[in-house]
Protein backbone atom coordinates (compact mmCIF):
# COMPACT_ATOMS: atom_id res chain seq x y z
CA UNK A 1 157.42 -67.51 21.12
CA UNK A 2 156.85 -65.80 24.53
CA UNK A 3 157.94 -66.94 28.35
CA UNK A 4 155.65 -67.20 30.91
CA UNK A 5 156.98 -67.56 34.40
CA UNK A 6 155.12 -70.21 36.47
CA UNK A 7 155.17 -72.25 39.65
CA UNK A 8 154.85 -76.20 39.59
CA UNK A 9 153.50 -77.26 42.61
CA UNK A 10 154.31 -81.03 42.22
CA UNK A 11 151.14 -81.77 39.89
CA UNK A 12 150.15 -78.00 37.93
CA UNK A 13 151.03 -75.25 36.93
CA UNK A 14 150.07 -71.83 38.64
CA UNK A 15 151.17 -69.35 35.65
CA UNK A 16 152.80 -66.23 38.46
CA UNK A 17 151.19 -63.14 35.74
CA UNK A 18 148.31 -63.25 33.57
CA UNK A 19 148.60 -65.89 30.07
CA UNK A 20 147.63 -63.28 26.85
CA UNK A 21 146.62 -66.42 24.80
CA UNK A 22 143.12 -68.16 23.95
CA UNK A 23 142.73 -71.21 22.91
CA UNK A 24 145.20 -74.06 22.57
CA UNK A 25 149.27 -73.69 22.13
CA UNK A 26 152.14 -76.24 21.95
CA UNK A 27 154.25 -75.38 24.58
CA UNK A 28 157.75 -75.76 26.10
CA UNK A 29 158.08 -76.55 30.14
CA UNK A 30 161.63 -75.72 31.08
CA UNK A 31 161.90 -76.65 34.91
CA UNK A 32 164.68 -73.90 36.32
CA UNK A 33 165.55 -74.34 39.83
CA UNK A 34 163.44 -75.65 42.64
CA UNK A 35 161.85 -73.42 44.72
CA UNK A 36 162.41 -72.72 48.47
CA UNK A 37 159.03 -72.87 49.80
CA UNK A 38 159.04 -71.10 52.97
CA UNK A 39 161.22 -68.16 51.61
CA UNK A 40 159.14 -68.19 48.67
CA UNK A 41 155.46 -67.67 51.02
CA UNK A 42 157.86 -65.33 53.51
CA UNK A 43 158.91 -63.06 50.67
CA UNK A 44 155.27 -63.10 49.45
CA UNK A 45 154.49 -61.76 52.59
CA UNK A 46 156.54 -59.51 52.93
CA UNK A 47 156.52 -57.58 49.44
CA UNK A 48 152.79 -56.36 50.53
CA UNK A 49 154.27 -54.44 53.49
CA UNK A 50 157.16 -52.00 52.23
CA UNK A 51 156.58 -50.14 55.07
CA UNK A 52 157.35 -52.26 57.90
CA UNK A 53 160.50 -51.90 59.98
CA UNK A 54 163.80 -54.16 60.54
CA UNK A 55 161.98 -55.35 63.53
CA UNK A 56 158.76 -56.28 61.99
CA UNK A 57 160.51 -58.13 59.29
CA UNK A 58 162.08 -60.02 62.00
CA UNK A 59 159.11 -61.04 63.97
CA UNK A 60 157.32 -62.19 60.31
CA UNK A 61 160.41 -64.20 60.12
CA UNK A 62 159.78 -65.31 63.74
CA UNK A 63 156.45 -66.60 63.27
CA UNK A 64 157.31 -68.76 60.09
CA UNK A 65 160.10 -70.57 61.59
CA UNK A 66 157.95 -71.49 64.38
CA UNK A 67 154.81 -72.69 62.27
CA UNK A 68 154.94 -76.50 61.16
CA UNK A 69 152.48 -76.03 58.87
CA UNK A 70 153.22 -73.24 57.43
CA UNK A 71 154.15 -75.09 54.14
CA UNK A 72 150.68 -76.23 54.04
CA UNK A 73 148.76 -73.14 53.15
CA UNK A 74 148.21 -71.56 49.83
């Protein structure tokens, strides 16, 4: 048996690294914790730019809070 961490969007699955199976398996769906969204995309984000400073963090941070829709994007 082998664990395969996932995201459930409300209707799929998006498996988060690659599956190493073919073919068809029984499976196990063990639903952990939800998810918060916007600090889920914001830390996304941010893990592509080690680099940037306290205050570039903080204007990232900025701009999500004041998007509505920034929920909506994949």
């Amino acid at each position: 048996m082998q664990t395969i961490n996932a995201i459930f969007d409300g209707n799929y699955f998006k498996p988060i690294e690659p599956i190493p199976f073919k073919g068809k398996y029984e499976v196990i769906i063990t639903f952990i914790k939800p998810i918060d969204v916007v600090q889920s995309k914001r830390q996304r984000i941010l893990n592509h730019f080690g680099t940037w400073t306290d205050s570039d963090i903080e204007a990232v941070n900025e701009i999500v809070q004041n998007r509505e829709n920034f929920c909506n994007w994949e």
